[in-house]
Structures are given as C-alpha cells and as structure tokens.
PDB file of N, CA and C in Angstrom:
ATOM      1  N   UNK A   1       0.837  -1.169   0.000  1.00  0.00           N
ATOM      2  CA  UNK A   1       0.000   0.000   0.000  1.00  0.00           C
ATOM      3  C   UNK A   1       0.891   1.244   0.000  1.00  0.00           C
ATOM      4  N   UNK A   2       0.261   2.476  -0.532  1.00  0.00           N
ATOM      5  CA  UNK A   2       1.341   3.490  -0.723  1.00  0.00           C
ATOM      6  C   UNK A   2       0.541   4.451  -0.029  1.00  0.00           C
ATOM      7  N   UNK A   3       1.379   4.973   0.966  1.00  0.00           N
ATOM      8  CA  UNK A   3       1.017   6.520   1.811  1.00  0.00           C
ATOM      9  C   UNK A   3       1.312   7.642   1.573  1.00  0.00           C
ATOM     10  N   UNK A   4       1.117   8.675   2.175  1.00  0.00           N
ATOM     11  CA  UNK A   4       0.598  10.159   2.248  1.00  0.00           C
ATOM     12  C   UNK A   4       2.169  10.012   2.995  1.00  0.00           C
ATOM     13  N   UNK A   5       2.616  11.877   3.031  1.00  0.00           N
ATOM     14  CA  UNK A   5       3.255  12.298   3.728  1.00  0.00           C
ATOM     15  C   UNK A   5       2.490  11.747   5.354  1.00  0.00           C
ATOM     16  N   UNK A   6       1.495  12.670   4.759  1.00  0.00           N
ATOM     17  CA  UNK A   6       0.604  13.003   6.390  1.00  0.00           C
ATOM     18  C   UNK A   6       0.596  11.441   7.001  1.00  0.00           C
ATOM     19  N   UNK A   7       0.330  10.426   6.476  1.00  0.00           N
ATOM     20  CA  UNK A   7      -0.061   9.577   6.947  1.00  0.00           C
ATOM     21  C   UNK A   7       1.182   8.436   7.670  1.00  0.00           C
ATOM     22  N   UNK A   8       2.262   8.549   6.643  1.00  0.00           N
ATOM     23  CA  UNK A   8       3.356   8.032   7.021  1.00  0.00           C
ATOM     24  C   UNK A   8       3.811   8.938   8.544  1.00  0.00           C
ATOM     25  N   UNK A   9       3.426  10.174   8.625  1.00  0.00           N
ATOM     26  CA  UNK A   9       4.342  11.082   9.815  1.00  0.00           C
ATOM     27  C   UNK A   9       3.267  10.470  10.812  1.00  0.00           C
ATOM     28  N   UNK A  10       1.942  10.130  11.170  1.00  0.00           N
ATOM     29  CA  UNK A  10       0.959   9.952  11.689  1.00  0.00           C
ATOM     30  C   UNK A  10       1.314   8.823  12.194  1.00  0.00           C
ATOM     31  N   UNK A  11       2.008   7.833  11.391  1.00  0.00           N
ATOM     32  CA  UNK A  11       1.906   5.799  11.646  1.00  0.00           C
ATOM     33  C   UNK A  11       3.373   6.012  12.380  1.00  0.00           C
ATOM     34  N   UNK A  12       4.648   6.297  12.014  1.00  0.00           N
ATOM     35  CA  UNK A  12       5.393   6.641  12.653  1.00  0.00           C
ATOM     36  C   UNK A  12       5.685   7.804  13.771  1.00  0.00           C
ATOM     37  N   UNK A  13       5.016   8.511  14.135  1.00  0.00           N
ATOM     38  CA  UNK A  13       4.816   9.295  15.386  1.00  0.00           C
ATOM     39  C   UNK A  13       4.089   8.169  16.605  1.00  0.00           C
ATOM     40  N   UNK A  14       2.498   7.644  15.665  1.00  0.00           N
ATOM     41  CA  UNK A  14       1.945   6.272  16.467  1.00  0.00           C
ATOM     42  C   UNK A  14       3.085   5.630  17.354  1.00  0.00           C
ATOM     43  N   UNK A  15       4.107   5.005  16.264  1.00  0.00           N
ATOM     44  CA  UNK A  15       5.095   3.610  16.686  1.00  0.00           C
ATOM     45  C   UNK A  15       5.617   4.019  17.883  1.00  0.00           C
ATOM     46  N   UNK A  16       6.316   5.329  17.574  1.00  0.00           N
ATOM     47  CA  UNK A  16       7.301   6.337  18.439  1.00  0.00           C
ATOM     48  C   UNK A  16       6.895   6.126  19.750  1.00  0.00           C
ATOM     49  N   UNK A  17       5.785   6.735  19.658  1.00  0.00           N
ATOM     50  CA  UNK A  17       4.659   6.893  20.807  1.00  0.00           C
ATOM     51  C   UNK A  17       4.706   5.462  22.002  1.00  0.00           C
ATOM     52  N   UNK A  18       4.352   4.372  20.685  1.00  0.00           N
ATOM     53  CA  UNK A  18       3.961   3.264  21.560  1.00  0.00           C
ATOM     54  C   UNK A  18       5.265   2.382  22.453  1.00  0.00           C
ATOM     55  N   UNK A  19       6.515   2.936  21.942  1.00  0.00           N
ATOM     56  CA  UNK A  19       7.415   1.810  22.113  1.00  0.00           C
ATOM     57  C   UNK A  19       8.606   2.529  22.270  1.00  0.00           C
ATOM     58  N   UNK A  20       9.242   3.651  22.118  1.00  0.00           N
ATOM     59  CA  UNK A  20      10.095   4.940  23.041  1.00  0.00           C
ATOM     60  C   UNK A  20       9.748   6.141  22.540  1.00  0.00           C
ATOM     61  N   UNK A  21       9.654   6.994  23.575  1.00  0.00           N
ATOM     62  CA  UNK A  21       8.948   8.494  23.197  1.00  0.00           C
ATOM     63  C   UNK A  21      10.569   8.621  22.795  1.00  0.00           C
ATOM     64  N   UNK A  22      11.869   8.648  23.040  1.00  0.00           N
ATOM     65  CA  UNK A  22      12.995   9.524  23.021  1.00  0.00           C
ATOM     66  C   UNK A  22      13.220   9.329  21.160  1.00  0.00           C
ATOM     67  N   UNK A  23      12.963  10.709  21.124  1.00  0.00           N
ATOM     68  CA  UNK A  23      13.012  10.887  19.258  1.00  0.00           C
ATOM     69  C   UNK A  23      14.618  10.280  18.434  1.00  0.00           C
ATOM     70  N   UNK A  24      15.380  10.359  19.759  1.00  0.00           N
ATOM     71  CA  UNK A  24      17.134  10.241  19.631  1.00  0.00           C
ATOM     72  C   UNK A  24      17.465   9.301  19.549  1.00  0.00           C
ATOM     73  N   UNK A  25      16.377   8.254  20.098  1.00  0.00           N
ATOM     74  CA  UNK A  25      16.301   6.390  19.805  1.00  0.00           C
ATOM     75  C   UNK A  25      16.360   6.137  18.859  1.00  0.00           C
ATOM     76  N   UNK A  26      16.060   6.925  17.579  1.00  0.00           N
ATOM     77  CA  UNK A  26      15.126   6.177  16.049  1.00  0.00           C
ATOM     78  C   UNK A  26      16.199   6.746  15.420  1.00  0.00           C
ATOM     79  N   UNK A  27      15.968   5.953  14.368  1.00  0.00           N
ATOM     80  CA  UNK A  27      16.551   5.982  12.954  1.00  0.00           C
ATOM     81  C   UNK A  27      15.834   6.295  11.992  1.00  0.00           C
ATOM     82  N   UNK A  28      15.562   7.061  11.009  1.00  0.00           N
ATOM     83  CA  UNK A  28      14.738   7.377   9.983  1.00  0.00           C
ATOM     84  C   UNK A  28      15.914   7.495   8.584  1.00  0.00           C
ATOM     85  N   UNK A  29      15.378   6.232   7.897  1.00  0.00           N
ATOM     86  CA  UNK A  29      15.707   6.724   6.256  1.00  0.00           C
ATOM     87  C   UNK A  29      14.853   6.337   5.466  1.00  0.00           C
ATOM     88  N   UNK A  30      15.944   6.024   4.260  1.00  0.00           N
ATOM     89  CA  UNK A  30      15.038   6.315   2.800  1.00  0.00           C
ATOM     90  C   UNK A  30      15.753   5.349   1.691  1.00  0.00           C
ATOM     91  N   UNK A  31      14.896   4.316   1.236  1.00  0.00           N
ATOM     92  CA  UNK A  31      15.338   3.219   0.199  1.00  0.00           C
ATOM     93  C   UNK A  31      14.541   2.626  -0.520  1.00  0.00           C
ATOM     94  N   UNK A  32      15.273   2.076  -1.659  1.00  0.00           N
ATOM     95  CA  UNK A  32      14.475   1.504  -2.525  1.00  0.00           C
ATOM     96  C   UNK A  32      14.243   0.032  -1.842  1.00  0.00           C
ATOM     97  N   UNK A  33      15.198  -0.529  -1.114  1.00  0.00           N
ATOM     98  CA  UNK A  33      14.184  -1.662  -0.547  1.00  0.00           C
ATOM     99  C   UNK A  33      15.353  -1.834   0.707  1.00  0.00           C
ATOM    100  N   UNK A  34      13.808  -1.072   1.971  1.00  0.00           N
ATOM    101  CA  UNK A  34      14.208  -0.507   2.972  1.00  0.00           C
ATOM    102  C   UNK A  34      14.683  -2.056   4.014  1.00  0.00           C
ATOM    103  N   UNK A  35      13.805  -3.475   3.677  1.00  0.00           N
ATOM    104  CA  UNK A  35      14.612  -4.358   4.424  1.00  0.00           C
ATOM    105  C   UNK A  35      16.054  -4.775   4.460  1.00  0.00           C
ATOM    106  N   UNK A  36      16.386  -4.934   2.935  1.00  0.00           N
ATOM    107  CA  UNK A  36      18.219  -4.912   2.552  1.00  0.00           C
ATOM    108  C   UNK A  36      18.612  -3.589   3.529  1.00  0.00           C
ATOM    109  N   UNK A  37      18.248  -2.903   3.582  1.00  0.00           N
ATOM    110  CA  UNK A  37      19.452  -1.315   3.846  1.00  0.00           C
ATOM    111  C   UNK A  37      19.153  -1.745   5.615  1.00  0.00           C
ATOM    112  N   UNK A  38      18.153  -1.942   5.909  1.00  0.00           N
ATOM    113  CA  UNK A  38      18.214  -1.832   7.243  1.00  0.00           C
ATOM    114  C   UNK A  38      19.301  -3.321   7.717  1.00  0.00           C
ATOM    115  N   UNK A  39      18.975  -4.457   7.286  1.00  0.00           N
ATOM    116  CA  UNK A  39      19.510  -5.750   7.541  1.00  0.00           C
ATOM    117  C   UNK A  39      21.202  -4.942   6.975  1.00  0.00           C
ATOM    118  N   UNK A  40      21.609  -4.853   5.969  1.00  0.00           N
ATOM    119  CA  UNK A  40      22.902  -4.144   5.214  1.00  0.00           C
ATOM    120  C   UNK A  40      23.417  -3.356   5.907  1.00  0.00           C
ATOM    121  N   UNK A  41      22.775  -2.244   5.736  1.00  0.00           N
ATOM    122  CA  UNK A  41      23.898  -0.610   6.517  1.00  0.00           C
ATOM    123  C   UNK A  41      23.426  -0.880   7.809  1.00  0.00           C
ATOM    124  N   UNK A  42      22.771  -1.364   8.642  1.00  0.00           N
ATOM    125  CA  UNK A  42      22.132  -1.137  10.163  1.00  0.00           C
ATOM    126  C   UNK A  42      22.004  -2.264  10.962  1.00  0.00           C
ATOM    127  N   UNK A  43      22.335  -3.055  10.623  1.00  0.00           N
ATOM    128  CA  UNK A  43      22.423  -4.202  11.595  1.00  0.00           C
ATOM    129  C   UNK A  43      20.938  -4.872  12.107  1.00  0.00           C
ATOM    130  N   UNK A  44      19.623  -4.155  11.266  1.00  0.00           N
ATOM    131  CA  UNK A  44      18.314  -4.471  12.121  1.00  0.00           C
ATOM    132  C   UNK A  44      18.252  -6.326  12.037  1.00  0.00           C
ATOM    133  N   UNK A  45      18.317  -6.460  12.990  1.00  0.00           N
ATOM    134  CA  UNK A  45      17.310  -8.233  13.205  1.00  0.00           C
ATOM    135  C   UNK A  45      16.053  -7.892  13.244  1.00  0.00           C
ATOM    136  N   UNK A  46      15.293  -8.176  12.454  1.00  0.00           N
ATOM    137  CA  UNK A  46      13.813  -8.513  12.367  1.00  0.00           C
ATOM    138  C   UNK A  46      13.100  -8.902  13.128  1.00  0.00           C
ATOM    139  N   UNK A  47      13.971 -10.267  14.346  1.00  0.00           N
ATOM    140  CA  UNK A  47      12.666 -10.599  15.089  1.00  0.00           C
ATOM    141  C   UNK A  47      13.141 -10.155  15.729  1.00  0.00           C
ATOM    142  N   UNK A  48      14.274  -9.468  16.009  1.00  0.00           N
ATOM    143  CA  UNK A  48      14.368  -9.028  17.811  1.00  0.00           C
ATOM    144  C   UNK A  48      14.014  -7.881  18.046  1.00  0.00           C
ATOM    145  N   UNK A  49      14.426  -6.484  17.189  1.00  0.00           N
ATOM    146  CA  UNK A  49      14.451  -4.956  16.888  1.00  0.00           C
ATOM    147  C   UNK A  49      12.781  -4.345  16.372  1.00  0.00           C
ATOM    148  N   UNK A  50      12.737  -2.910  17.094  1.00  0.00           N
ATOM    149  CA  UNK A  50      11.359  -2.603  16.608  1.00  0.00           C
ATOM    150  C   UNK A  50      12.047  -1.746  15.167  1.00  0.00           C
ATOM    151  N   UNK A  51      10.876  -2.175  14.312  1.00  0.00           N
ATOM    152  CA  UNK A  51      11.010  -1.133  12.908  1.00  0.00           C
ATOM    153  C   UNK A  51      10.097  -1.402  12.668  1.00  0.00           C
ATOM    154  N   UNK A  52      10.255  -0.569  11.539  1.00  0.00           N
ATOM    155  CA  UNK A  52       8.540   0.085  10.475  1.00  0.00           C
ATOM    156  C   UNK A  52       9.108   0.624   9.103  1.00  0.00           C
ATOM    157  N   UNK A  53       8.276  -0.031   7.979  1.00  0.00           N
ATOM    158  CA  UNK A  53       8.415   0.573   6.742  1.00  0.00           C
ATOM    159  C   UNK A  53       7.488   1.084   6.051  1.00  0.00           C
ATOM    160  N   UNK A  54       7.678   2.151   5.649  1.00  0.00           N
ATOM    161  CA  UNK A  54       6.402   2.527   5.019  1.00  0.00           C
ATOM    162  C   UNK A  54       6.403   2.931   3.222  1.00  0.00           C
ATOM    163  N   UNK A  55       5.588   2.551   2.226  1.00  0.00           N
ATOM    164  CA  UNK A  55       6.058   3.527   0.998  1.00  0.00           C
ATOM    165  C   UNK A  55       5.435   4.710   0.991  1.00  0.00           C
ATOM    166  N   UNK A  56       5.767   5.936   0.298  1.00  0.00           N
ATOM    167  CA  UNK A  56       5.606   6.538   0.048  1.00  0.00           C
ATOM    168  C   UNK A  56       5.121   6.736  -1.395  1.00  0.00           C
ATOM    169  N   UNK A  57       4.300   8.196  -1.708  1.00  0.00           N
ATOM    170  CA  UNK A  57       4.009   8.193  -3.297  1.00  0.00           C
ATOM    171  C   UNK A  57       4.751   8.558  -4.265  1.00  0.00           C
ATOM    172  N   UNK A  58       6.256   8.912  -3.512  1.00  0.00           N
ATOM    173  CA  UNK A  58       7.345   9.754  -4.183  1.00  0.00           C
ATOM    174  C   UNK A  58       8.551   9.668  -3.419  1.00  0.00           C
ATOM    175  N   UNK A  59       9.853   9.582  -4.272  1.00  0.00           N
ATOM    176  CA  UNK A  59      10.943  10.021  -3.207  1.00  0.00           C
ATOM    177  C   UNK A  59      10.749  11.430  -2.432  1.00  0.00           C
ATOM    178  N   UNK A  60      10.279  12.383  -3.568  1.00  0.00           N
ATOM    179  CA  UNK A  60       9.762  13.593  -2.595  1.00  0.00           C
ATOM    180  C   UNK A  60       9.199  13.573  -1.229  1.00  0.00           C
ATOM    181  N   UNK A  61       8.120  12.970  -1.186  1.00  0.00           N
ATOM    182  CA  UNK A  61       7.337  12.724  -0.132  1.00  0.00           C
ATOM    183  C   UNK A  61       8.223  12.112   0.977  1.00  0.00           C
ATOM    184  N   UNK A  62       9.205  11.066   0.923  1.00  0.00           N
ATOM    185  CA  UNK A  62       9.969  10.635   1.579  1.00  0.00           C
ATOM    186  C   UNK A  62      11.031  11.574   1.996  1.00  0.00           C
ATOM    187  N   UNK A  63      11.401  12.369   0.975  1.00  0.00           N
ATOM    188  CA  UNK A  63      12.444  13.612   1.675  1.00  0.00           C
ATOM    189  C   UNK A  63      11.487  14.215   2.427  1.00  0.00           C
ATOM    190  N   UNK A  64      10.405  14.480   2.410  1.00  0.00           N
ATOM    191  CA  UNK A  64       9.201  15.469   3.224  1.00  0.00           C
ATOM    192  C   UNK A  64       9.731  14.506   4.765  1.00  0.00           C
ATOM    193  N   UNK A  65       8.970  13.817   4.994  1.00  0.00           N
ATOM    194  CA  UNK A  65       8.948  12.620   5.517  1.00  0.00           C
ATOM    195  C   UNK A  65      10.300  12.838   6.566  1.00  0.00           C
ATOM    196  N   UNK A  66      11.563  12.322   6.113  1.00  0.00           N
ATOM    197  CA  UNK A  66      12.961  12.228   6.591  1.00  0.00           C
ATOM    198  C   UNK A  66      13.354  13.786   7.571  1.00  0.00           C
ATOM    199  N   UNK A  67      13.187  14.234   6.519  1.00  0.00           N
ATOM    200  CA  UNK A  67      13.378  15.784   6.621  1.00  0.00           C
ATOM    201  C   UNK A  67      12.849  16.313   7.972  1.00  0.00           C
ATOM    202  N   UNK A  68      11.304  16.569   8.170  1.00  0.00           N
ATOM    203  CA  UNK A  68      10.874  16.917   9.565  1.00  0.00           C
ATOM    204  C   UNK A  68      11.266  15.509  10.664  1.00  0.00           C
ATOM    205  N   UNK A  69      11.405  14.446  10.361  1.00  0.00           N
ATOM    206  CA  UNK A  69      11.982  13.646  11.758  1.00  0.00           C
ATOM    207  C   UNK A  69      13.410  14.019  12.494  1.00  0.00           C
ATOM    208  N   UNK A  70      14.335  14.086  11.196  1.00  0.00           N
ATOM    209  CA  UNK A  70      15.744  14.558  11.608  1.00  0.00           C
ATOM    210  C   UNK A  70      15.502  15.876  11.951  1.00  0.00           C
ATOM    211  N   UNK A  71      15.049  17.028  11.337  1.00  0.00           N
ATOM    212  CA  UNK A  71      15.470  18.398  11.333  1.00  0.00           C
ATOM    213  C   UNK A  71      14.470  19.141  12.518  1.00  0.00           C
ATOM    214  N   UNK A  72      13.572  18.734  13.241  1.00  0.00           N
ATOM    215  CA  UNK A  72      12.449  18.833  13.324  1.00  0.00           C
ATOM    216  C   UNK A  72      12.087  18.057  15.028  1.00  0.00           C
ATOM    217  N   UNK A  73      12.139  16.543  14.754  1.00  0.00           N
ATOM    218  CA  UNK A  73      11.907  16.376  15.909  1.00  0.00           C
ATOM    219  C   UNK A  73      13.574  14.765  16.543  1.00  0.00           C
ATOM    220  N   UNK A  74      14.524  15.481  15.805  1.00  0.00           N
ATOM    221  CA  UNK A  74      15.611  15.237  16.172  1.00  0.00           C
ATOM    222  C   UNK A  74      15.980  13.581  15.995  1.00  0.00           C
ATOM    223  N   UNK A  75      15.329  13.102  15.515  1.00  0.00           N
ATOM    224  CA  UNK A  75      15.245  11.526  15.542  1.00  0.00           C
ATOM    225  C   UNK A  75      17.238  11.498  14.869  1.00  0.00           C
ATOM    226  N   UNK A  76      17.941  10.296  14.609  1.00  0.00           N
ATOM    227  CA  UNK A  76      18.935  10.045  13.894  1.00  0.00           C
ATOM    228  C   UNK A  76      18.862   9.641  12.451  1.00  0.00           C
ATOM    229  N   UNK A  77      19.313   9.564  11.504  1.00  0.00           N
ATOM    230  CA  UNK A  77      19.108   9.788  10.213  1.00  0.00           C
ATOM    231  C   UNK A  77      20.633  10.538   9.151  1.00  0.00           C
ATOM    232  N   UNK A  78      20.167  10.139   7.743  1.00  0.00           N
ATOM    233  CA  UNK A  78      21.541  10.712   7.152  1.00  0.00           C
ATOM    234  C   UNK A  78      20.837  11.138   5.993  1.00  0.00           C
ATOM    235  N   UNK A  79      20.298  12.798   5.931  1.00  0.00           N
ATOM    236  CA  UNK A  79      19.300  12.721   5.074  1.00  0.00           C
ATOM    237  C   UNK A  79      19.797  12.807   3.684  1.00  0.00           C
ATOM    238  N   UNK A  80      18.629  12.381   2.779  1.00  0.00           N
ATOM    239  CA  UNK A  80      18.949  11.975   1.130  1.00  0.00           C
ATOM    240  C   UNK A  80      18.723  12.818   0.388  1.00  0.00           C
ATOM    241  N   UNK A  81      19.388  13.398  -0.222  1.00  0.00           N
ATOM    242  CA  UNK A  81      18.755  14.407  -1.119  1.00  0.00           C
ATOM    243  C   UNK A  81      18.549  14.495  -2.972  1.00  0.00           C
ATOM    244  N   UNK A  82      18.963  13.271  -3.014  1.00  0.00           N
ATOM    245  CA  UNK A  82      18.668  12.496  -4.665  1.00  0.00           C
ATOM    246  C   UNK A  82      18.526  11.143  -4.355  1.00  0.00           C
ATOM    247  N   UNK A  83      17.785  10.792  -5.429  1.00  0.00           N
ATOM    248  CA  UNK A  83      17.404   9.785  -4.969  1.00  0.00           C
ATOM    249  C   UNK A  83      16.466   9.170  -7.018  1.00  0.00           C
ATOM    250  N   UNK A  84      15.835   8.184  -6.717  1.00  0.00           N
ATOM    251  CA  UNK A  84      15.522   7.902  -7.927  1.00  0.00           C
ATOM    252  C   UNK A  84      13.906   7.528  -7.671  1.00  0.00           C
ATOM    253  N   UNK A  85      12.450   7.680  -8.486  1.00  0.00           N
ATOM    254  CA  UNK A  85      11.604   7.253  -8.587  1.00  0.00           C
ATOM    255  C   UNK A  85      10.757   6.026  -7.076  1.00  0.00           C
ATOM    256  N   UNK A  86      12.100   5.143  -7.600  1.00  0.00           N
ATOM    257  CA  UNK A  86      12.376   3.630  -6.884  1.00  0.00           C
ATOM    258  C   UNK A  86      12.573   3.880  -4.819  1.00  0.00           C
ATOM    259  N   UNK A  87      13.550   4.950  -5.362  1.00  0.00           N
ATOM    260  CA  UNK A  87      13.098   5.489  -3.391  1.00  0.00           C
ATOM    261  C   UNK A  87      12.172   5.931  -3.300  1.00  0.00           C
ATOM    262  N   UNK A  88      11.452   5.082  -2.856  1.00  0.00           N
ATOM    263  CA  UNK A  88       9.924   5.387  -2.216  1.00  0.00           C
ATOM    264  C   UNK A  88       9.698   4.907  -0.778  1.00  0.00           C
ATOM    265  N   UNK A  89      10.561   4.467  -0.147  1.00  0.00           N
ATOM    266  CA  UNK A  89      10.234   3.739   0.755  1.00  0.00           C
ATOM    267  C   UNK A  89      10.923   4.501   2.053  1.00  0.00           C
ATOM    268  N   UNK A  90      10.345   5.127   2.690  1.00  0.00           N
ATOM    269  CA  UNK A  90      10.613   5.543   4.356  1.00  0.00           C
ATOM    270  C   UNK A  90      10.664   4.283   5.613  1.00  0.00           C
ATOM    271  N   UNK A  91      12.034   4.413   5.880  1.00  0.00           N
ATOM    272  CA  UNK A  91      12.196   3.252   7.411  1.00  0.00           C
ATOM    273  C   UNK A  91      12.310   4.159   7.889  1.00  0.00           C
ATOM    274  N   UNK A  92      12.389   3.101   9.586  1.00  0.00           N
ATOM    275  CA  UNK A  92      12.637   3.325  10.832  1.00  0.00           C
ATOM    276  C   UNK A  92      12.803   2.287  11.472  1.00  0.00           C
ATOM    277  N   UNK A  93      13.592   2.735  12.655  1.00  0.00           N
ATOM    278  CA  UNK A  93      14.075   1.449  13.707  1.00  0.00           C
ATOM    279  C   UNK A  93      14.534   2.151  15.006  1.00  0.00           C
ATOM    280  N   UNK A  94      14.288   1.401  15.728  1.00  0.00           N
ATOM    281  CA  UNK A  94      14.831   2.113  17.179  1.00  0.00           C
ATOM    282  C   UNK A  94      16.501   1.497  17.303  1.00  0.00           C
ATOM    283  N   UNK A  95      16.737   2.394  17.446  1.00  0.00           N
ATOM    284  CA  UNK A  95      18.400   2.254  17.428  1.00  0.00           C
ATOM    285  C   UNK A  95      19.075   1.441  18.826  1.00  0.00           C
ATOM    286  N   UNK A  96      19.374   0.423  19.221  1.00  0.00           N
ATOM    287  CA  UNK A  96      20.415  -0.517  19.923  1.00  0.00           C
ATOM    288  C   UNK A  96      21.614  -0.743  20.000  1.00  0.00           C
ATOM    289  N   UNK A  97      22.228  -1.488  20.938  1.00  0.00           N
ATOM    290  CA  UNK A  97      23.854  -1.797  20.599  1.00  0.00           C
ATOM    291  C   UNK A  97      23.401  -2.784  19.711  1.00  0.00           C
ATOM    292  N   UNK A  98      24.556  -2.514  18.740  1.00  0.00           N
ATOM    293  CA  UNK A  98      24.648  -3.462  17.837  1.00  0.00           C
ATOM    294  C   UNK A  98      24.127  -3.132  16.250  1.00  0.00           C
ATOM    295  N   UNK A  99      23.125  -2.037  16.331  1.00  0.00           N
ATOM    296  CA  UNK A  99      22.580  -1.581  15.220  1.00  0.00           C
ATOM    297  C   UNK A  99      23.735  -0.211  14.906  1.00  0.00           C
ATOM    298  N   UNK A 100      23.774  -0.091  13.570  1.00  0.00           N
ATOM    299  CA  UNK A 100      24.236   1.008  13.483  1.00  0.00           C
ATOM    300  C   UNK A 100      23.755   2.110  12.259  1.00  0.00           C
ATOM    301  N   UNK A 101      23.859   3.456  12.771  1.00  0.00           N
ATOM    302  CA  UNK A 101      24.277   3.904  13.763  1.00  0.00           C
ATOM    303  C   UNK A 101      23.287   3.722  14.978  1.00  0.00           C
TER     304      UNK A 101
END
C-alpha cells in the first residue's frame, strides 16, 4: 500500500509513541528496498528490533517525511537528497547496541 506524507508522519509518530517516546532512539531513512538497507547498513534483526516501513508516493514525499523527523523532531538519520523514482520507501528502527548507527 502506498502513503501520504501526512499519513506516514501519523503511523510513525503512532510507533514512536507506543514503544520509546525519546526521538534520539530512532533511525529514519530512505530506500528503494528498505529491508536490505536496514539488515545491510544497520544491523536491524527482524525478530528481535522494533522497525517500520512505510512507501511513500514519491521520493519527494519521503524527503518530506525524513526531513521533519531529523530536522524537526531530532530523531537520527543521514538525510537523502537524490534519490531515484524507486526510493519510495521511508524506514525506521529504534536504534540498539549493535545496530548502526
């Protein structure tokens, strides 16, 4: 299914909410296929680690997206600023030893 800015900031504020308020916990990026990058660049384990993926209708929307978590409400992140069609996809993960960063 493909989301809204609004709706992606809404489902991930939700998660935030439910499972650590500290914005400095999370990780927020941006990929064309956000399970490789998280398992790849981040160390996420699946069954053990909380995350969330969401698509988006645009890489735009996903820079929207990235943009107010890092700049905004401080989460961790390395924001993207090109990107191709194919990035559509906004993660997150709560950041652990062992995950990186």
């Amino acid at each position: 299914m493909i989301y809204s800015v609004q709706q992606i900031k809404f489902d991930i504020l939700s998660y935030i909410k439910e499972f650590d308020t500290d914005f400095r916990a999370w990780y927020v990026g941006i990929s064309s296929e956000p399970r490789a990058a998280m398992q790849r660049d981040h160390g996420v384990d699946f069954e053990k680690d909380i995350w969330l993926q969401k698509r988006a209708v645009s890489f735009s929307a996903c820079r929207t997206v990235q943009r107010y978590f890092i700049e905004t409400l401080k989460t961790d992140g390395i924001p993207v600023s090109t990107g191709t069609d194919q990035m559509n996809w906004v993660y997150l993960y709560r950041k652990r030893q062992g995950t990186h960063p």
